[in-house]
Protein backbone atom coordinates (compact mmCIF):
# COMPACT_ATOMS: atom_id res chain seq x y z
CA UNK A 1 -102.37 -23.06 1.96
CA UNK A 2 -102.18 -19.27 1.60
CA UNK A 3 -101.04 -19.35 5.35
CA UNK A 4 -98.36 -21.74 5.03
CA UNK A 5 -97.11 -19.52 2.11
CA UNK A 6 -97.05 -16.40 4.39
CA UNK A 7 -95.29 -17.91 6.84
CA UNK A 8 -93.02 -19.73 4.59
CA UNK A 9 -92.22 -15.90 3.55
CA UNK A 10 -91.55 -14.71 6.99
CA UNK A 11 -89.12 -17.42 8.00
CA UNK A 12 -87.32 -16.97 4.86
CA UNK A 13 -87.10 -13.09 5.22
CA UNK A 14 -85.40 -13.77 8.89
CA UNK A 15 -83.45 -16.17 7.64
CA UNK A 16 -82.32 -14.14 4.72
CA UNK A 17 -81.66 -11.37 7.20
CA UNK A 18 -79.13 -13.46 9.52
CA UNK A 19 -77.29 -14.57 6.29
CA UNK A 20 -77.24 -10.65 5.46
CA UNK A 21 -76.17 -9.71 8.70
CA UNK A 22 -73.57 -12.40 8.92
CA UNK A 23 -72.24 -11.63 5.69
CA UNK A 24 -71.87 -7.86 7.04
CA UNK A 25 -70.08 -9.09 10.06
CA UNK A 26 -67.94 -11.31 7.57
CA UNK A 27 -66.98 -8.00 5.75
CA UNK A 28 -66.97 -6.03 8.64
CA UNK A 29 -64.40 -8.26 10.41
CA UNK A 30 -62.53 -8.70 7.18
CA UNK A 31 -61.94 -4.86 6.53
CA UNK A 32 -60.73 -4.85 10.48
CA UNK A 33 -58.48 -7.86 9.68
CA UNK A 34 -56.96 -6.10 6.82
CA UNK A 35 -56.57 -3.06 9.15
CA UNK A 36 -54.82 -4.70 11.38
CA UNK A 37 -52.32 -6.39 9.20
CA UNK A 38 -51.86 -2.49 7.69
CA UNK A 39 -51.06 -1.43 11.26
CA UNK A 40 -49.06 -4.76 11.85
CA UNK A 41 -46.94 -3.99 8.42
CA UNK A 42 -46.51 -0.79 9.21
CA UNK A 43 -44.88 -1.46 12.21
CA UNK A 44 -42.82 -3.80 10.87
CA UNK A 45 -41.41 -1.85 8.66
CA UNK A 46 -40.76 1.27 10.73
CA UNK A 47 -39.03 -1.08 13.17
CA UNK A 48 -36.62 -2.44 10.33
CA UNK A 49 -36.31 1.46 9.18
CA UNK A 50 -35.29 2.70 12.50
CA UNK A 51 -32.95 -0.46 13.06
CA UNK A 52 -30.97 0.52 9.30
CA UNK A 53 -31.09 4.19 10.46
CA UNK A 54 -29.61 2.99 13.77
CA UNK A 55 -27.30 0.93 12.20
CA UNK A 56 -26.25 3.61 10.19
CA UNK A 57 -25.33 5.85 12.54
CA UNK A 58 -23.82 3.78 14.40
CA UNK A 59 -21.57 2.90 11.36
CA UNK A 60 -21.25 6.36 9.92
CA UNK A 61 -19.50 7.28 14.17
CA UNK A 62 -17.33 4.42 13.54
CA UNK A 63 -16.08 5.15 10.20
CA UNK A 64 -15.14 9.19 11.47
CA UNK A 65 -13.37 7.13 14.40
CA UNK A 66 -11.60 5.10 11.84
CA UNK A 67 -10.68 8.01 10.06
CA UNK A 68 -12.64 9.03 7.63
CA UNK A 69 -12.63 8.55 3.62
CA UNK A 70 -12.18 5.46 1.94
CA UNK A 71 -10.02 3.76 4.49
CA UNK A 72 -12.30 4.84 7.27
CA UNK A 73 -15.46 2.61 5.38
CA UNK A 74 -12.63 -0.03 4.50
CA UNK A 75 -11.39 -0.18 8.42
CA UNK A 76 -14.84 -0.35 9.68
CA UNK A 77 -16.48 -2.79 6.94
CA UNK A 78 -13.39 -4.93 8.59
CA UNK A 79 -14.20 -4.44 12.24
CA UNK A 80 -11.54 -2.55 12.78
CA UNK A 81 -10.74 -0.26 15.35
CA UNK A 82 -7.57 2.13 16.78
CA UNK A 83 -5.68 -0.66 17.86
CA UNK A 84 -5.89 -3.21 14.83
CA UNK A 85 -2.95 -1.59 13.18
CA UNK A 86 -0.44 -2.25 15.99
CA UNK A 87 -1.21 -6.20 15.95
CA UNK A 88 -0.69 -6.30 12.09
CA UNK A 89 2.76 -7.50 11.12
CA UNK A 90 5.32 -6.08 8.53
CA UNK A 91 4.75 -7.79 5.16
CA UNK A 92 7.12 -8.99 3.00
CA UNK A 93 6.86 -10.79 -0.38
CA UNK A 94 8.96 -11.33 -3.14
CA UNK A 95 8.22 -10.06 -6.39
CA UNK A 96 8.74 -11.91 -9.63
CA UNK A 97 8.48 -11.19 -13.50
CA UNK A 98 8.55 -14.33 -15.47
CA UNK A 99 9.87 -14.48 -19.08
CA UNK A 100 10.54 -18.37 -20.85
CA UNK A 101 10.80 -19.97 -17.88
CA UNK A 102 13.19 -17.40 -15.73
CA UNK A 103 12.76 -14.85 -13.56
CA UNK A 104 14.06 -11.94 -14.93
CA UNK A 105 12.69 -9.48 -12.60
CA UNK A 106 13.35 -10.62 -8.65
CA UNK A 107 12.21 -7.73 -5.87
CA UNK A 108 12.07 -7.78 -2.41
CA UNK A 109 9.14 -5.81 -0.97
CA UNK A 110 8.25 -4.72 2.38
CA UNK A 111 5.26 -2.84 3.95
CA UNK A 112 4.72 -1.71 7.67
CA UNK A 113 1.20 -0.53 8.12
CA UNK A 114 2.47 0.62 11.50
CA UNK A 115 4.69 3.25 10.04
CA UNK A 116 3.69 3.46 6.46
CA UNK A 117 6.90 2.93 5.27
CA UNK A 118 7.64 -0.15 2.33
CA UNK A 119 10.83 -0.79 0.71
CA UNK A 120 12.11 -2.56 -2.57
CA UNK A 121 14.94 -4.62 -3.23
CA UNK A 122 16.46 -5.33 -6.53
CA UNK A 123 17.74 -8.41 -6.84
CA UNK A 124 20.34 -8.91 -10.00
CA UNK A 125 18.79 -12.15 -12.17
CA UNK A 126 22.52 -13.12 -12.63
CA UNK A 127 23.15 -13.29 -8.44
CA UNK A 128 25.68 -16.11 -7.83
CA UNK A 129 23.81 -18.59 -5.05
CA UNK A 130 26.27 -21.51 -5.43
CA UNK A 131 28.41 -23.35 -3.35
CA UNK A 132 31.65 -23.29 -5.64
CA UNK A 133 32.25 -20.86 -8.01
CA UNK A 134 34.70 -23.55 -10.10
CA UNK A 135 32.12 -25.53 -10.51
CA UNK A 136 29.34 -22.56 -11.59
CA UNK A 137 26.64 -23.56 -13.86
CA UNK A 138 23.75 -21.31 -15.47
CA UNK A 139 21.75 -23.10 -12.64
CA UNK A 140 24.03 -21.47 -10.32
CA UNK A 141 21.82 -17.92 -11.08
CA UNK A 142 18.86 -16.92 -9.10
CA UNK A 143 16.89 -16.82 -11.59
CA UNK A 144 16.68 -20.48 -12.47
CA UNK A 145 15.89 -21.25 -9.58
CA UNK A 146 12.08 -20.79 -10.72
CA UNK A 147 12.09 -23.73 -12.64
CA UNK A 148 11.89 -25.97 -9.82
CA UNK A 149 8.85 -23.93 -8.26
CA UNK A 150 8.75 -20.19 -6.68
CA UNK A 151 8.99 -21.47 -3.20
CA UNK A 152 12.59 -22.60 -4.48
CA UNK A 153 13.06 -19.16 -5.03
CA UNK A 154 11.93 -18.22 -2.04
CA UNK A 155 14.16 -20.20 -0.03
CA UNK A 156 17.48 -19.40 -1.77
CA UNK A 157 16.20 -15.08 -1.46
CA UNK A 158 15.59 -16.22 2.25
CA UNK A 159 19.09 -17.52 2.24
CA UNK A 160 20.58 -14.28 0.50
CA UNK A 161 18.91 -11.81 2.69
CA UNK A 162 18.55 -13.24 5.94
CA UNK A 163 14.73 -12.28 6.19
CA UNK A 164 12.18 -14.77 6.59
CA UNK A 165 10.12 -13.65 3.59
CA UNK A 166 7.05 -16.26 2.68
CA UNK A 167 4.84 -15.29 0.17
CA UNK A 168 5.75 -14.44 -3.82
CA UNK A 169 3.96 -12.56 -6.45
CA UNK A 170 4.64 -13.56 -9.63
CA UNK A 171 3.41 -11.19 -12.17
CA UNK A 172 2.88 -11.64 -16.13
CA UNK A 173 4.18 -9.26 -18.26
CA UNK A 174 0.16 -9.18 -19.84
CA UNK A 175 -1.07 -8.56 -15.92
CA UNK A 176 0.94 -4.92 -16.11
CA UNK A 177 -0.44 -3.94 -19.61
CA UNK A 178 -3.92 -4.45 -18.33
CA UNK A 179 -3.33 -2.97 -14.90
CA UNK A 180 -1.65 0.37 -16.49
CA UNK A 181 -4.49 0.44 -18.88
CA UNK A 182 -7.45 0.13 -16.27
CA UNK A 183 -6.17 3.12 -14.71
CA UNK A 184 -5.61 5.23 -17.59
CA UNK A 185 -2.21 4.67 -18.04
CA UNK A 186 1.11 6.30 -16.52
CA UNK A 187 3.31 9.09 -16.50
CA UNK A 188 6.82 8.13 -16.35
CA UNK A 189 10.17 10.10 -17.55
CA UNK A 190 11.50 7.31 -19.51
CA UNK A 191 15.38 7.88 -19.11
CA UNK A 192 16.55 6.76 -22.41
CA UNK A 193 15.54 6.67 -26.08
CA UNK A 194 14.97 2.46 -26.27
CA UNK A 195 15.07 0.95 -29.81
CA UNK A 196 15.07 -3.19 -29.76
CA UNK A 197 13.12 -5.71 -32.01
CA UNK A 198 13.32 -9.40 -31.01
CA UNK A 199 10.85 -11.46 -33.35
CA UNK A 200 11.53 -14.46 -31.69
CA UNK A 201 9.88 -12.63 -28.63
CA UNK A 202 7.56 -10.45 -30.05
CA UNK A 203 9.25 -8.02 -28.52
CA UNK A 204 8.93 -4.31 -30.27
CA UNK A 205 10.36 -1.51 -28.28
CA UNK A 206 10.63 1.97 -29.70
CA UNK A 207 10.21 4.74 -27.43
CA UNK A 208 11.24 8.25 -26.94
CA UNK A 209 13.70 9.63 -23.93
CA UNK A 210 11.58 12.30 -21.50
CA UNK A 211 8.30 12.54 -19.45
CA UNK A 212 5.24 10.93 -21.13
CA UNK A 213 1.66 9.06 -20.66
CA UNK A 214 2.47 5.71 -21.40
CA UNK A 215 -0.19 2.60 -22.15
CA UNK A 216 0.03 -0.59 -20.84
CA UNK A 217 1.69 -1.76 -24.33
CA UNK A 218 4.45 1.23 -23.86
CA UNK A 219 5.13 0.22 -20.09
CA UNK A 220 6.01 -3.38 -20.89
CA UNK A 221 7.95 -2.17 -23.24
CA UNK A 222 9.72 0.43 -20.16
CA UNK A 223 10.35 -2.73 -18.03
CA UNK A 224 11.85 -4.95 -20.62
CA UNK A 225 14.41 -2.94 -22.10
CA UNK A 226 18.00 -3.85 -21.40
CA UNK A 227 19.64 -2.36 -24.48
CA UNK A 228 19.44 -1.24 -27.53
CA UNK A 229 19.16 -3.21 -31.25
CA UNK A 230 22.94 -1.51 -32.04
CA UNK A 231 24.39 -2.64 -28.83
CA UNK A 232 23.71 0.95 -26.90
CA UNK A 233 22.14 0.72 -23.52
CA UNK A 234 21.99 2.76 -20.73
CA UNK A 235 25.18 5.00 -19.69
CA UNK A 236 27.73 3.43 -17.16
CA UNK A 237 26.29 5.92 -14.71
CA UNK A 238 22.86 4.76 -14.59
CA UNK A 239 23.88 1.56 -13.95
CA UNK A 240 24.95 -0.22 -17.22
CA UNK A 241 22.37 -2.82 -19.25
CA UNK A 242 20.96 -4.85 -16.46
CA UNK A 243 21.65 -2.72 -13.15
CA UNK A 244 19.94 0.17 -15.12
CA UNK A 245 17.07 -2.12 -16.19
CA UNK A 246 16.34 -2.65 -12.55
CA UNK A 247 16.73 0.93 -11.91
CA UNK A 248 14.16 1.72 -14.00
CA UNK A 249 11.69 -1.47 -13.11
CA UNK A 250 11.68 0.43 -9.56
CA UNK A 251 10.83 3.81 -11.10
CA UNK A 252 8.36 2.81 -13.17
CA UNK A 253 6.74 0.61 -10.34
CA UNK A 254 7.20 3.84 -7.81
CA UNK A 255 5.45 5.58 -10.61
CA UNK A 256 2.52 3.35 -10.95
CA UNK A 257 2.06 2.47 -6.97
CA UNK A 258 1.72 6.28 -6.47
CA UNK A 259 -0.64 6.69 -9.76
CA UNK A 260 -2.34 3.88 -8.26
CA UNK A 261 -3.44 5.25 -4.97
CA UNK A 262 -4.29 8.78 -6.32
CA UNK A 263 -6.99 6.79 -7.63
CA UNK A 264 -7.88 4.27 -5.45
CA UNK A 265 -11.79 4.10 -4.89
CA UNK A 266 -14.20 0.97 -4.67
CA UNK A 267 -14.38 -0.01 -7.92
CA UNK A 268 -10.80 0.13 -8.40
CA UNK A 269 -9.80 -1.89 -5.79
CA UNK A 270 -12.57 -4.62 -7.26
CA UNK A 271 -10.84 -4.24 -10.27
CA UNK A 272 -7.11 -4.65 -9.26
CA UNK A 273 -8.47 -7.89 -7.10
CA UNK A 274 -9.94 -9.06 -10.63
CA UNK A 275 -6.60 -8.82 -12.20
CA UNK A 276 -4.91 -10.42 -9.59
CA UNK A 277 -7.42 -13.37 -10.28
CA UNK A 278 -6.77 -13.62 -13.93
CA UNK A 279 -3.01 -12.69 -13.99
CA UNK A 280 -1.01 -13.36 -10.86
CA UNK A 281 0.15 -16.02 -9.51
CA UNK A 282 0.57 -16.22 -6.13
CA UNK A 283 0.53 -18.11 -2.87
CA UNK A 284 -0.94 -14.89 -0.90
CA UNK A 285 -3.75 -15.82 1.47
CA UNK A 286 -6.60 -12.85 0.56
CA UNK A 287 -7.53 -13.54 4.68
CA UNK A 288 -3.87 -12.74 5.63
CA UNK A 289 -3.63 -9.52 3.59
CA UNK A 290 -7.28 -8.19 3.81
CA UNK A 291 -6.46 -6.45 6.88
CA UNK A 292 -3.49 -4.41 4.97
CA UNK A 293 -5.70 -2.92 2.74
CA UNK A 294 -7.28 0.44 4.56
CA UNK A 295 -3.44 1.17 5.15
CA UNK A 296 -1.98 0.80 1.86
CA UNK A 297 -4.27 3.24 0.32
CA UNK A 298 -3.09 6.05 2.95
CA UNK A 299 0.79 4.87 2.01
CA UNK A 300 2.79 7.93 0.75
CA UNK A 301 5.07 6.79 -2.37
CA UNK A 302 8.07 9.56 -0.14
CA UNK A 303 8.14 6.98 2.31
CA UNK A 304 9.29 4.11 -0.32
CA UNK A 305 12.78 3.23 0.26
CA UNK A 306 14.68 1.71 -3.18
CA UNK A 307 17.97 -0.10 -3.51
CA UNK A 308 20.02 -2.46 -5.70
CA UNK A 309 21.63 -5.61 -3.93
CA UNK A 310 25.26 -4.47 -3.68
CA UNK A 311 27.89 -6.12 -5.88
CA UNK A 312 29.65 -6.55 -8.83
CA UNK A 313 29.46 -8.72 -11.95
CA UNK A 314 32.68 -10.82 -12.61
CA UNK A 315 33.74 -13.82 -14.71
CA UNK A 316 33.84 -17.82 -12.95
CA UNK A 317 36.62 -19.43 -13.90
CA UNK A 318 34.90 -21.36 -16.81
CA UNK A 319 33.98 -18.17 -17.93
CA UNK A 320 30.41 -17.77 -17.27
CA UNK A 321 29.39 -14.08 -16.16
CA UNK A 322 27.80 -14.12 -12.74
CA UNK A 323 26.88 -10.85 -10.50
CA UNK A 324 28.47 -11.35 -6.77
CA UNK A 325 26.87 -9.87 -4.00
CA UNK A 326 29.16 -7.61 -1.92
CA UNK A 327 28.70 -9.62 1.78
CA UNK A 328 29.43 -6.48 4.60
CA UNK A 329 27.35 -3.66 2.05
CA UNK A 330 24.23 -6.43 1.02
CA UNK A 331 24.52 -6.42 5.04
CA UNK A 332 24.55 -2.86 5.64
CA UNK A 333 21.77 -2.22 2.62
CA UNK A 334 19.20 -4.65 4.12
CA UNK A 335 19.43 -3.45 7.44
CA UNK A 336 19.15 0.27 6.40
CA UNK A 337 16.43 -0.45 3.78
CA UNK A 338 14.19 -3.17 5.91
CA UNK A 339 14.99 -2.52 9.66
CA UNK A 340 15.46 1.60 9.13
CA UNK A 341 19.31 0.81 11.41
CA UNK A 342 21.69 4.10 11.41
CA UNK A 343 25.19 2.20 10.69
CA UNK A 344 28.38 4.01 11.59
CA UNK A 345 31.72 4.41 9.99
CA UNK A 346 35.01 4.18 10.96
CA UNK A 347 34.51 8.27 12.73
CA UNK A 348 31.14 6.98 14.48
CA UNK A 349 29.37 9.22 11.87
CA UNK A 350 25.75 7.91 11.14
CA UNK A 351 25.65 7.01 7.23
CA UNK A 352 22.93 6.15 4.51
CA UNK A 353 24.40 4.28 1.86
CA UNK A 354 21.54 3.20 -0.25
CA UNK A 355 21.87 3.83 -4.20
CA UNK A 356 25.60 4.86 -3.19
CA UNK A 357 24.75 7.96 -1.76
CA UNK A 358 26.74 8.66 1.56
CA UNK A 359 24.64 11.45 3.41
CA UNK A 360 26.47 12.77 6.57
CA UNK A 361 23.49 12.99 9.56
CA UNK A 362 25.92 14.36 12.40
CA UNK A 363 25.79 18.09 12.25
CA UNK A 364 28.83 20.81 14.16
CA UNK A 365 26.23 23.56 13.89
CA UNK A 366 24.04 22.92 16.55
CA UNK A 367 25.95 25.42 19.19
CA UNK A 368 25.41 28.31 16.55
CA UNK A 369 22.10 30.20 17.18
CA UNK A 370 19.60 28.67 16.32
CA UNK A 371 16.85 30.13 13.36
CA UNK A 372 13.65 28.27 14.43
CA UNK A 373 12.21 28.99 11.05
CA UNK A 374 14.83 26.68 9.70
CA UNK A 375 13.59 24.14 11.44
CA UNK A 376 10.38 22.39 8.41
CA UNK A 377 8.56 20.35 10.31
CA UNK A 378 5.70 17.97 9.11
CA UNK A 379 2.47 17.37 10.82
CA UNK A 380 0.27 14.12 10.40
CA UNK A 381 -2.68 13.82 12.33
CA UNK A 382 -3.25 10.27 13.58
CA UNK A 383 -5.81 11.63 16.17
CA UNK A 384 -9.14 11.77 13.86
CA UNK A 385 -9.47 14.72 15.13
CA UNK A 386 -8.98 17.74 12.66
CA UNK A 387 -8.90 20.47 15.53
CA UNK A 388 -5.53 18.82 17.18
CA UNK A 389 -4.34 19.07 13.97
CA UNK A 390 -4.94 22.59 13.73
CA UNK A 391 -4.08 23.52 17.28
CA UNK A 392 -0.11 21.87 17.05
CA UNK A 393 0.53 23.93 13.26
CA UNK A 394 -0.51 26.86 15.53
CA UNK A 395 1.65 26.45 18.59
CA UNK A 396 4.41 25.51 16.09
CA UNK A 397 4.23 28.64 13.97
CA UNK A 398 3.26 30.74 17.19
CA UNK A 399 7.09 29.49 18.08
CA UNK A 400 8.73 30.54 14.79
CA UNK A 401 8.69 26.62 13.07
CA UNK A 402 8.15 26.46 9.42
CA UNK A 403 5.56 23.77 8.90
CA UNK A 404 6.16 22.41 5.40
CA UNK A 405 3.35 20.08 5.29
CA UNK A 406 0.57 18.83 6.76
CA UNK A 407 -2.11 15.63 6.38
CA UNK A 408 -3.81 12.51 7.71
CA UNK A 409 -2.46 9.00 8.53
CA UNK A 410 -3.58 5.95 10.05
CA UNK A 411 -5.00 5.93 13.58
CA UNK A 412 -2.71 5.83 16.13
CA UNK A 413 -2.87 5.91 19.81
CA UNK A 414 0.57 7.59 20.84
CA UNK A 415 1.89 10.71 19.65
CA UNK A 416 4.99 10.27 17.79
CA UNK A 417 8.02 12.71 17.17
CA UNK A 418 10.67 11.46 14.40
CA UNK A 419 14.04 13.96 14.12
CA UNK A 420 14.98 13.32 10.04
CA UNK A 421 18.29 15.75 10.34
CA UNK A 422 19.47 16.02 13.88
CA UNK A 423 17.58 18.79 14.42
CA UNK A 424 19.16 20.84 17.51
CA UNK A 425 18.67 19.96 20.91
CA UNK A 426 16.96 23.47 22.05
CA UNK A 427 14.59 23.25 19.13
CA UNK A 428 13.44 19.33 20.16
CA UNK A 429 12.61 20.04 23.69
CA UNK A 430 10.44 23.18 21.96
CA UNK A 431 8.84 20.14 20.11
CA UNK A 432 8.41 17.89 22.77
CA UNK A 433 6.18 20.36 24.90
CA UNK A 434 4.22 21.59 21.50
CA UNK A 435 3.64 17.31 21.03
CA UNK A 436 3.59 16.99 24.96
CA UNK A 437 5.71 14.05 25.00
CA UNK A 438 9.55 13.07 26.30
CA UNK A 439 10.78 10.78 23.91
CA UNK A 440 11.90 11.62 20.22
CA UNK A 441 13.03 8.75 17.36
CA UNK A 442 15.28 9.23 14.59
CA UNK A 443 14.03 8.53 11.15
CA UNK A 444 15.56 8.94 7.75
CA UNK A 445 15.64 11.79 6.23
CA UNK A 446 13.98 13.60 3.95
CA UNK A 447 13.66 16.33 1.34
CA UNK A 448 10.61 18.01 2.75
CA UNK A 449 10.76 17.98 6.68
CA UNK A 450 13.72 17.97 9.33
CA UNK A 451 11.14 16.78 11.59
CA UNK A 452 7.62 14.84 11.63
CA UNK A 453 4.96 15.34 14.33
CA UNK A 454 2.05 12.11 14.47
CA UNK A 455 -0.33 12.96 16.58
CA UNK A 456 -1.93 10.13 18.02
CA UNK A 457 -5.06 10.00 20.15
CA UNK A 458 -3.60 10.38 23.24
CA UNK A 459 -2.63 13.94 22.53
CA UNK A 460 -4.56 16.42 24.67
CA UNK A 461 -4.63 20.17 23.90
């Protein structure tokens, strides 16, 4: 019995000693398991680490090739490259204000991402668009047409214009007071004192002549004036009560584009898009415009071109008051303020007639000797490449030019040269071999800069 016991102790002390060295191997293995999935995690997630670093590189090259800034992210977050620009085509869209069912406030707008340049068109709410003018109705204005639907309106400012224009905007007067607001508000020189209460329309307006920050409350009020509670409005030279309303409705929106983009960042453009969500109706396709925005924050507000549909308000023969467009000037205006044509006069002299102003571009002087330092030119660089920027302001100056100002634009592949005064022929061909290019394009003119320089990226130092 005593033996059995011993050996019942001895087989239970081996077996004890395989389950103890089993359950070693089972934590041995187990701590080498974990190991591995350590080194198998690790891995992992230096592989995803080097892939975001990777991908942000690669990302942070494309956005300097885009440009740069803001519009470089915006350009690359939307696969863009040097080339998208020159497949995008001008925009145009109409521009409405609504108040009780009419559109009092009727704009054509246009924007070329290709050149930066966007214009506005003013069209008068009164604009005759009828067939017989003894038979006129109220109906017979342009802005009834709304009643029956925007894309009514579209068709008949299609019909008055001759440009194929698809989309509308239609803005509520509540969609400006927030927009102003979100960004602070605006400066604007409001031209007039304006005094007017309508309490049928809730419509208070009591401001001040002269530069000021106004609210969104104060800018409605700005865009609604026509005249004043005692009959006063603004002076014949201005434009009278409604040509000077739409006047100012451009200033004012000049004023707050520019305001705008001084502050345009992510956030703002998320809130703008929220606006447009809340307040504006429209039949814009966000896919079809996307592509626009990298552009439009780059725009500069110097290259917006204004004008008022020419004519001239006159009596129908039942004695409603219409406003008749002027046929061969509305001609002349569109052309000039959409398609950038030079128009001639009766002496073959190139003319710009838009706001009324007739500016003479043909020059006698160019035979006199010529002051190089006369000659302001402005340099954009379109290259992404800062030192071609600085290499053509030093050739310029090294050859007497006056460079009056200098910055970045979009992209662009070919180096451009635009002549804004009929700069002299000598001075050009100095130009041509600074830009090293052949051809030169007129522009209009303007106050800074007889001449712009784009450098594109096929310039070579």
């Amino acid at each position: 019995m005593e033996k059995k016991s011993k050996e019942e102790d001895i087989e239970n002390k081996g077996k004890n000693r395989v389950e103890n060295k089993n359950k070693n191997k089972d934590k041995n293995n187990k701590k080498n398991n974990k190991k591995k999935k350590k080194h198998i995690g690790l891995r992992i997630f230096l592989i995803i680490l080097l892939i975001l670093i990777i991908c942000g590189a690669v990302f942070a090259v494309k956005v300097v090739q885009n440009g740069g800034g803001m519009q470089g992210v915006l350009k690359t977050s939307l696969g863009h490259d040097n080339d998208t620009v020159n497949k995008l085509e001008k925009l145009y869209c109409l521009i409405l204000g609504q108040s009780e069912n009419l559109t009092d406030t009727i704009m054509l707008a246009s924007y070329d991402p290709k050149t930066q340049e966007a214009a506005l068109l003013s069209i008068p709410r009164d604009t005759f668009i009828g067939n017989d003018v003894n038979y006129a109705s109220t109906l017979d204005k342009i802005n009834a047409v709304y009643q029956n639907g925007a894309e009514n309106t579209l068709k008949e400012v299609r019909e008055l214009t001759g440009i194929n224009v698809q989309y509308y905007l239609k803005v509520d007067t509540e969609a400006l007071k927030v927009l102003v607001d979100e960004i602070g508000g605006v400066y604007f020189d409001v031209p007039i004192d304006m005094h007017y209460t309508d309490k049928r329309q809730n419509l208070y307006i009591d401001l001040k002549a002269g530069y000021q920050l106004l609210d969104g409350d104060k800018a409605e009020q700005v865009v609604r004036f026509r005249h004043n509670s005692d009959g006063t409005t603004y002076p014949y030279e201005y434009g009278g009560e409604d040509l000077g309303r739409m006047k100012t409705q451009r200033a004012f929106l000049t004023a707050l584009i520019e305001q705008c983009l001084g502050k345009m960042d992510i956030n703002t453009i998320l809130s703008f898009l929220d606006i447009m969500e809340k307040y504006v109706e429209t039949n814009l396709d966000f896919d079809a415009i996307k592509d626009y925005v990298p552009y439009v924050i780059d725009f500069k507000i110097d290259d917006l071109k204004t004008a008022t549909l020419p004519g001239e308000s006159g009596q129908a023969p039942n004695g409603l008051w219409f406003y008749f467009p002027a046929e061969e000037e509305a001609e002349q205006t569109i052309n000039e303020l959409f398609y950038g044509a030079k128009l001639e006069d009766e002496n073959g002299t190139d003319t710009n007639t838009i706001e009324g102003n007739t500016v003479d571009s043909n020059s006698t002087s160019n035979e006199n000797i010529i002051d190089e330092s006369e000659i302001t030119v402005e340099v954009l660089n379109g290259s992404g490449d800062t030192n071609n920027l600085s290499e053509v302001v030093k050739r310029l100056e090294a050859e007497g030019f006056t460079v009056a100002q200098t910055g970045n634009t979009s992209i662009t592949s070919n180096t451009t040269i635009i002549d804004r005064d009929n700069t002299p022929e000598s001075s050009l061909e100095k130009i041509k071999e600074i830009a090293g290019i052949e051809n030169v394009s007129t522009g209009d003119a303007s106050a800074t800069s007889k001449v712009t320089i784009i450098i594109g990226t096929d310039y070579v130092m």
